[in-house]
PDB file of N, CA and C in Angstrom:
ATOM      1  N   UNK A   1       7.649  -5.436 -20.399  1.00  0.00           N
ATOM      2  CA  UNK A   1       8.267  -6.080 -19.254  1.00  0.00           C
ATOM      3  C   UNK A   1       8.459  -5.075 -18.109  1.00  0.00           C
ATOM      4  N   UNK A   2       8.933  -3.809 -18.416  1.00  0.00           N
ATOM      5  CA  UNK A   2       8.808  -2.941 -17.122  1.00  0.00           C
ATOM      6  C   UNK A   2       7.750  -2.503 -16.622  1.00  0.00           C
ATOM      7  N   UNK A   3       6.471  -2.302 -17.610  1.00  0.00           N
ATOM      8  CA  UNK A   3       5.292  -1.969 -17.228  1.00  0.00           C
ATOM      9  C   UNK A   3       5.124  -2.723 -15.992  1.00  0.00           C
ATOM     10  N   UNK A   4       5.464  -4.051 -16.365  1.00  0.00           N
ATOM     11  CA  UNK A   4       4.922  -5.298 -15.415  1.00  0.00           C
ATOM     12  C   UNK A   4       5.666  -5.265 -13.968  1.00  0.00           C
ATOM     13  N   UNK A   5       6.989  -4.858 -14.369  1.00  0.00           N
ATOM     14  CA  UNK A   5       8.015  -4.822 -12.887  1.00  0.00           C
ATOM     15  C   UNK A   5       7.429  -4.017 -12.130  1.00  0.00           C
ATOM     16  N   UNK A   6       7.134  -2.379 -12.638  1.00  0.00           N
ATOM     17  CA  UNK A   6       6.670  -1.291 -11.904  1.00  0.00           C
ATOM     18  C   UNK A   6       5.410  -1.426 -11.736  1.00  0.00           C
ATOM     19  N   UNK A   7       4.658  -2.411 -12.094  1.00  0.00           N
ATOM     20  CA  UNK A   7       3.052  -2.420 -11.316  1.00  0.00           C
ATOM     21  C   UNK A   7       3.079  -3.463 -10.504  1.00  0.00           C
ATOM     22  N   UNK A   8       3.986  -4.815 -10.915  1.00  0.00           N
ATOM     23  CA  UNK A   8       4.364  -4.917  -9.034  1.00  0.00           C
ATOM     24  C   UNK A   8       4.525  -4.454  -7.989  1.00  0.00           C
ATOM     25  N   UNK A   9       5.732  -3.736  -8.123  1.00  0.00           N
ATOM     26  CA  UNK A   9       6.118  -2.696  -7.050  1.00  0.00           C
ATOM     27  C   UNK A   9       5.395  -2.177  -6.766  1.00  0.00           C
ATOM     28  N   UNK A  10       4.418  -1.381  -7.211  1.00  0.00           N
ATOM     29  CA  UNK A  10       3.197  -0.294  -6.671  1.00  0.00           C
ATOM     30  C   UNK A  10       2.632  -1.382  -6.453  1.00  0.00           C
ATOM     31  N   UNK A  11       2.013  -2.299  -6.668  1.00  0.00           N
ATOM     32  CA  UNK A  11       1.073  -3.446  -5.880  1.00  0.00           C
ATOM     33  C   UNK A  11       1.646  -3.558  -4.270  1.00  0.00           C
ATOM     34  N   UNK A  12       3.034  -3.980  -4.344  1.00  0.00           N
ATOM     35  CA  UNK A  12       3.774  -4.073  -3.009  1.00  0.00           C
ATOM     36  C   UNK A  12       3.556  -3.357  -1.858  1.00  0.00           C
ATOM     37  N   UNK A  13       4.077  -2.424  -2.420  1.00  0.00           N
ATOM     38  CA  UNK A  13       4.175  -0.912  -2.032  1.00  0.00           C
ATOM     39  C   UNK A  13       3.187  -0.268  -1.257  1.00  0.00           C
ATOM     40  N   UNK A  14       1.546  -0.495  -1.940  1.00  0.00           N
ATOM     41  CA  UNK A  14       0.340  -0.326  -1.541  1.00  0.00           C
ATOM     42  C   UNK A  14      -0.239  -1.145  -0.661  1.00  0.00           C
ATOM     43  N   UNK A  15       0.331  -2.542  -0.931  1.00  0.00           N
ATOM     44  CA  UNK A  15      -0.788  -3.750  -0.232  1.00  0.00           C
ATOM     45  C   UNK A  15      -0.090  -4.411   0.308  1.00  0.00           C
ATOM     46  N   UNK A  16       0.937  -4.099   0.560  1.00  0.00           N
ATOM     47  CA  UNK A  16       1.740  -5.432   1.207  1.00  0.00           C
ATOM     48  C   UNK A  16       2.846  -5.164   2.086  1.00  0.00           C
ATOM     49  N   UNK A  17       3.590  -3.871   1.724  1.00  0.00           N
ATOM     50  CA  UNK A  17       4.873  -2.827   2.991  1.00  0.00           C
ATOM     51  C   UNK A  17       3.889  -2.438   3.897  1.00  0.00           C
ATOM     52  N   UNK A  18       4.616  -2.327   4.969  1.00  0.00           N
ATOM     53  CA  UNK A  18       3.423  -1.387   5.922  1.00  0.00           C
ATOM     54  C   UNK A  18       4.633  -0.173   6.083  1.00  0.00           C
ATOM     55  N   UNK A  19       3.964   0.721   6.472  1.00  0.00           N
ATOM     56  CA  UNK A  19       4.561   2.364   6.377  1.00  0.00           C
ATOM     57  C   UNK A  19       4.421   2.730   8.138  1.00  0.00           C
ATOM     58  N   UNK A  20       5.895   2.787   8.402  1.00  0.00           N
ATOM     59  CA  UNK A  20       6.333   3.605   9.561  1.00  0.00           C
ATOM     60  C   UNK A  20       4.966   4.891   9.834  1.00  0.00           C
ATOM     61  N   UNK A  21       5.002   5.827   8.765  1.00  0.00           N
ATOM     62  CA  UNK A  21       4.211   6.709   9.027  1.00  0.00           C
ATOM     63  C   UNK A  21       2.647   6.843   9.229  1.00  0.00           C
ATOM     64  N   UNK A  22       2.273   5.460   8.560  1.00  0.00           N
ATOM     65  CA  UNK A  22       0.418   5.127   8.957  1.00  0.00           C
ATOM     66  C   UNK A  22       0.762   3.862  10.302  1.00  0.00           C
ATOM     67  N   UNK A  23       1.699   3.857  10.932  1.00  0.00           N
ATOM     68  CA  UNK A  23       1.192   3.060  12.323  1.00  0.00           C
ATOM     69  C   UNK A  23       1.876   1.917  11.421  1.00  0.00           C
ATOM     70  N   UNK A  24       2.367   1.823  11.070  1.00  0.00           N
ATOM     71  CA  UNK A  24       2.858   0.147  10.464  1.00  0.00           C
ATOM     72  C   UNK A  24       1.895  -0.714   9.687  1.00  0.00           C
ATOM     73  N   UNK A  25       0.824   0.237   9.032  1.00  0.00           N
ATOM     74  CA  UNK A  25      -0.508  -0.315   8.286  1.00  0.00           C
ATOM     75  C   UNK A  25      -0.024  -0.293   6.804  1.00  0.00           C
ATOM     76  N   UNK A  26      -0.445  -0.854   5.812  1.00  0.00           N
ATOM     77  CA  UNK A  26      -0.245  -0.441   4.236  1.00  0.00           C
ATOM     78  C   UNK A  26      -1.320   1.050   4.402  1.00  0.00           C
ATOM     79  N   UNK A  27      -0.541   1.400   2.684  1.00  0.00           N
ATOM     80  CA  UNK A  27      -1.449   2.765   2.230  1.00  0.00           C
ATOM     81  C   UNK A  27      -3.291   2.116   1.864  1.00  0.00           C
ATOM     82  N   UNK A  28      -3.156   1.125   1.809  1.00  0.00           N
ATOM     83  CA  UNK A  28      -4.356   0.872   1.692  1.00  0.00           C
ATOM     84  C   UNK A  28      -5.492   0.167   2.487  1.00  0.00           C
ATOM     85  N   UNK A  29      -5.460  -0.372   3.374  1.00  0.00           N
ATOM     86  CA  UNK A  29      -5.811  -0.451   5.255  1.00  0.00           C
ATOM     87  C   UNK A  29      -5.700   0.588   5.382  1.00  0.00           C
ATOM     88  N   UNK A  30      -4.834   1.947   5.958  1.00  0.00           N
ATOM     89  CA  UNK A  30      -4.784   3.166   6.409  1.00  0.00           C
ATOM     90  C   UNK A  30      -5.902   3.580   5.190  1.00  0.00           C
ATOM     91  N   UNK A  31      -6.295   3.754   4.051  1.00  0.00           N
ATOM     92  CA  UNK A  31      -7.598   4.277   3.243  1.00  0.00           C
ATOM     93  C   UNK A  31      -8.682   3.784   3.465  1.00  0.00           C
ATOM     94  N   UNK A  32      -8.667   2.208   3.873  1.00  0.00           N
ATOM     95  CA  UNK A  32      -9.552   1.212   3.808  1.00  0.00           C
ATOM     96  C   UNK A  32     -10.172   2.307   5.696  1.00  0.00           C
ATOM     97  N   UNK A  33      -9.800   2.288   6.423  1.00  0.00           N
ATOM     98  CA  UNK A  33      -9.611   2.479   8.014  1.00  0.00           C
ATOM     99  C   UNK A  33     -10.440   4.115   7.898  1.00  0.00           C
ATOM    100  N   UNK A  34     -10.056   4.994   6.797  1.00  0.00           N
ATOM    101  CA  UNK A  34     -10.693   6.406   6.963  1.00  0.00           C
ATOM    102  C   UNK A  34     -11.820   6.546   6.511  1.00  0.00           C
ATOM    103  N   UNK A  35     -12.401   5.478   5.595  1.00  0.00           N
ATOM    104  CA  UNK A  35     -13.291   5.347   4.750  1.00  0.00           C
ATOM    105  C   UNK A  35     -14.619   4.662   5.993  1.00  0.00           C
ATOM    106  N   UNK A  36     -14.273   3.775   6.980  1.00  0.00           N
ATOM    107  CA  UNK A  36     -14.789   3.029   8.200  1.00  0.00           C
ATOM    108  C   UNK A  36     -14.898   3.642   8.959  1.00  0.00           C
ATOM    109  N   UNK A  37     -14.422   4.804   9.298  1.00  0.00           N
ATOM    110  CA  UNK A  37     -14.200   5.523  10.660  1.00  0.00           C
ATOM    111  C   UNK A  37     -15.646   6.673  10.478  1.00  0.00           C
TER     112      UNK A  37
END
């Protein structure tokens, strides 16, 4: 059951918060974006 809580959260976290520090993008758009550039 926690496995499951804490791989939500990192799902969240990654794909779905956007981060003050990448421009208000998720960590993964901001990877997706360096990988394009």
């Amino acid at each position: 059951h926690a496995l499951r809580i804490i791989g939500d959260w990192i799902g969240f976290y990654n794909q779905q918060r956007p981060h003050q520090a990448l421009k208000m993008m998720t960590p993964d758009a901001a990877h997706a974006a360096t990988l394009t550039a």
